[in-house]
N, C-alpha and C. Protein backbone atom coordinates (compact mmCIF):
# COMPACT_ATOMS: atom_id res chain seq x y z
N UNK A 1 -20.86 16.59 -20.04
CA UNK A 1 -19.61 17.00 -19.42
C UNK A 1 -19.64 16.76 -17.91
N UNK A 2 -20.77 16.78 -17.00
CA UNK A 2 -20.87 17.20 -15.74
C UNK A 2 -20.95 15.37 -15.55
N UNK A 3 -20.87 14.31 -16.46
CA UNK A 3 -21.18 13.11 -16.21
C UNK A 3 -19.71 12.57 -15.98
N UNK A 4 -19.19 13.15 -17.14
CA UNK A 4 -17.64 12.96 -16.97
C UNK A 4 -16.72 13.15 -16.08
N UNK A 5 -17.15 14.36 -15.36
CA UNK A 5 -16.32 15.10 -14.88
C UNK A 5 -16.80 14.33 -13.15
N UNK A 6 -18.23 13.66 -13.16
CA UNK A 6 -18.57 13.07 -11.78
C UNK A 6 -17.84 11.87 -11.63
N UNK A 7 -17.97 10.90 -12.95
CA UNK A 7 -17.53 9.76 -12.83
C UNK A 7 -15.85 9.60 -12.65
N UNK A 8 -14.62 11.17 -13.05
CA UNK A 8 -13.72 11.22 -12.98
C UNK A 8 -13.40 11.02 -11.45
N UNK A 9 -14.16 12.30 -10.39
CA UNK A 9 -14.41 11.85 -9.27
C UNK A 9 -14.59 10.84 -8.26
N UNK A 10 -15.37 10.48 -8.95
CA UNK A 10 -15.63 8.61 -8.52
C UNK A 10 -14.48 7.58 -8.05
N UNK A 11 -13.76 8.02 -9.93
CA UNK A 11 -13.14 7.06 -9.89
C UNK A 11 -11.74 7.69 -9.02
N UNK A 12 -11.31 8.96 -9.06
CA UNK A 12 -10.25 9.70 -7.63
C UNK A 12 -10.59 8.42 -6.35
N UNK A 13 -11.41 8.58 -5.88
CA UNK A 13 -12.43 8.69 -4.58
C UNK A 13 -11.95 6.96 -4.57
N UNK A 14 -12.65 6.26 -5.33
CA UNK A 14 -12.64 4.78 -5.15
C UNK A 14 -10.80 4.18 -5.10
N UNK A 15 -10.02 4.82 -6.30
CA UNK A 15 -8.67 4.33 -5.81
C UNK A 15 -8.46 4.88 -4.60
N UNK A 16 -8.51 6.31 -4.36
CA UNK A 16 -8.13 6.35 -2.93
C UNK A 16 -8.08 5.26 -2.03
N UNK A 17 -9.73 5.37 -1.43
CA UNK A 17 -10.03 4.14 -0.90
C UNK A 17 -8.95 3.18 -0.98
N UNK A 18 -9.08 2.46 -1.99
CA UNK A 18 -8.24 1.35 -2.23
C UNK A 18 -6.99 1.54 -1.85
N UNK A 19 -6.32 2.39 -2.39
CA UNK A 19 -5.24 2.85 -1.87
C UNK A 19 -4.85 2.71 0.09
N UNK A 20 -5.70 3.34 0.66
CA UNK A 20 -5.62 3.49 1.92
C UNK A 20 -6.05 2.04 2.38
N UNK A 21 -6.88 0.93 2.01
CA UNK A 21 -6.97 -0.10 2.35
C UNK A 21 -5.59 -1.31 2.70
N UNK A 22 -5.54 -0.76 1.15
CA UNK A 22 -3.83 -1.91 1.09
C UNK A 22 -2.86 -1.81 2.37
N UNK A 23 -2.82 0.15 2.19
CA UNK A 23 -1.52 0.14 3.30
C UNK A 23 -2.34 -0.03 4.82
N UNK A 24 -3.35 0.33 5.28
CA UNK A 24 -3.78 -0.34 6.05
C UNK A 24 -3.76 -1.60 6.71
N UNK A 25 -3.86 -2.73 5.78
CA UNK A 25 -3.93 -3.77 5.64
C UNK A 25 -2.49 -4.33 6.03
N UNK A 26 -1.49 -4.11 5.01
CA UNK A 26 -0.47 -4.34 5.38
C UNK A 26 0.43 -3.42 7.01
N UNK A 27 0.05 -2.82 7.33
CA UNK A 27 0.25 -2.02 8.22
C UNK A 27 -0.07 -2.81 9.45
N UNK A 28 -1.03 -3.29 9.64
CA UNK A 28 -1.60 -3.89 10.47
C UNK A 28 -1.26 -5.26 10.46
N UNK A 29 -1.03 -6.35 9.08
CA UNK A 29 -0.08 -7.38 8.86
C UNK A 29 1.06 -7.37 10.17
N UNK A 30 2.27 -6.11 9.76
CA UNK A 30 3.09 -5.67 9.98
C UNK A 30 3.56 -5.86 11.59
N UNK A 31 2.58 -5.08 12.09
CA UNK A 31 2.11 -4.68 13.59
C UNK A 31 1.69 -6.36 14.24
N UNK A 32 0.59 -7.22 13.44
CA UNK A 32 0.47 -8.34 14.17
C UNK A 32 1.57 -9.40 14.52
N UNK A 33 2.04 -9.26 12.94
CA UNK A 33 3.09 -10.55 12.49
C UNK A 33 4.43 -10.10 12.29
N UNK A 34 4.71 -8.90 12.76
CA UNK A 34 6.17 -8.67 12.80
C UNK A 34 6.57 -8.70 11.30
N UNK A 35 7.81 -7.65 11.09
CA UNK A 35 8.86 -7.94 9.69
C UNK A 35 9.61 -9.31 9.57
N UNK A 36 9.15 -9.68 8.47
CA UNK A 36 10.00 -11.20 8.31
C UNK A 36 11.57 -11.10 8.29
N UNK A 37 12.15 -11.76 8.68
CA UNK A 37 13.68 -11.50 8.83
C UNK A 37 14.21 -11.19 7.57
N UNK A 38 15.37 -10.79 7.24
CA UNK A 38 16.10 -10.97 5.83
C UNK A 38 16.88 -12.08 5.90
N UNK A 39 16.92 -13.00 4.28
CA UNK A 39 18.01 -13.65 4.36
C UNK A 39 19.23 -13.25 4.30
N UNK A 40 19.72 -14.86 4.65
CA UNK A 40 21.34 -13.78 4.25
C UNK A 40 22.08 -13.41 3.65
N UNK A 41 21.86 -13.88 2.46
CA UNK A 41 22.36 -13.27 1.17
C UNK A 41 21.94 -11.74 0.50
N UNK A 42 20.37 -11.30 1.15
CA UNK A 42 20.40 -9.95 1.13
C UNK A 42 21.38 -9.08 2.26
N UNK A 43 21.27 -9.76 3.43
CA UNK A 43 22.10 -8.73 4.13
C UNK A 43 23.59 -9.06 3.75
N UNK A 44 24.45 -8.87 2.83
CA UNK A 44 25.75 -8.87 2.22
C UNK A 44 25.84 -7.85 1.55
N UNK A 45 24.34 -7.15 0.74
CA UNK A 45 24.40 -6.11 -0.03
C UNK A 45 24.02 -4.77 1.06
N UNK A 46 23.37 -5.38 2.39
CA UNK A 46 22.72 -3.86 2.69
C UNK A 46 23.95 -2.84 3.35
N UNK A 47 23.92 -1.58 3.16
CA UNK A 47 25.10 -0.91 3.59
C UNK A 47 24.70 -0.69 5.26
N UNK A 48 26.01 -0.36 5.94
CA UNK A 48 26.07 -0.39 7.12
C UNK A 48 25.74 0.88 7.82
């Protein structure tokens, strides 16, 4: 039980991680390289 219940942990712990990497990652994308523009056929739908 106490194997289960470590490796459940683990595996919390490691998506985290992962988790916080991505948005990191992209965060910092973001910050270097700026938001890519929208085309313009999306901005027809976005509300004002």
């Amino acid at each position: 039980m106490a194997y289960g219940f470590k490796k459940g942990i683990l595996n919390l712990f490691t998506w985290t991680l992962t988790l916080l990497a991505i948005v990191g990652v992209n965060s910092a994308c973001n910050i270097v390289f700026g938001q890519p523009e929208e085309p313009k056929s999306l901005k027809r739908y976005k509300r004002k």
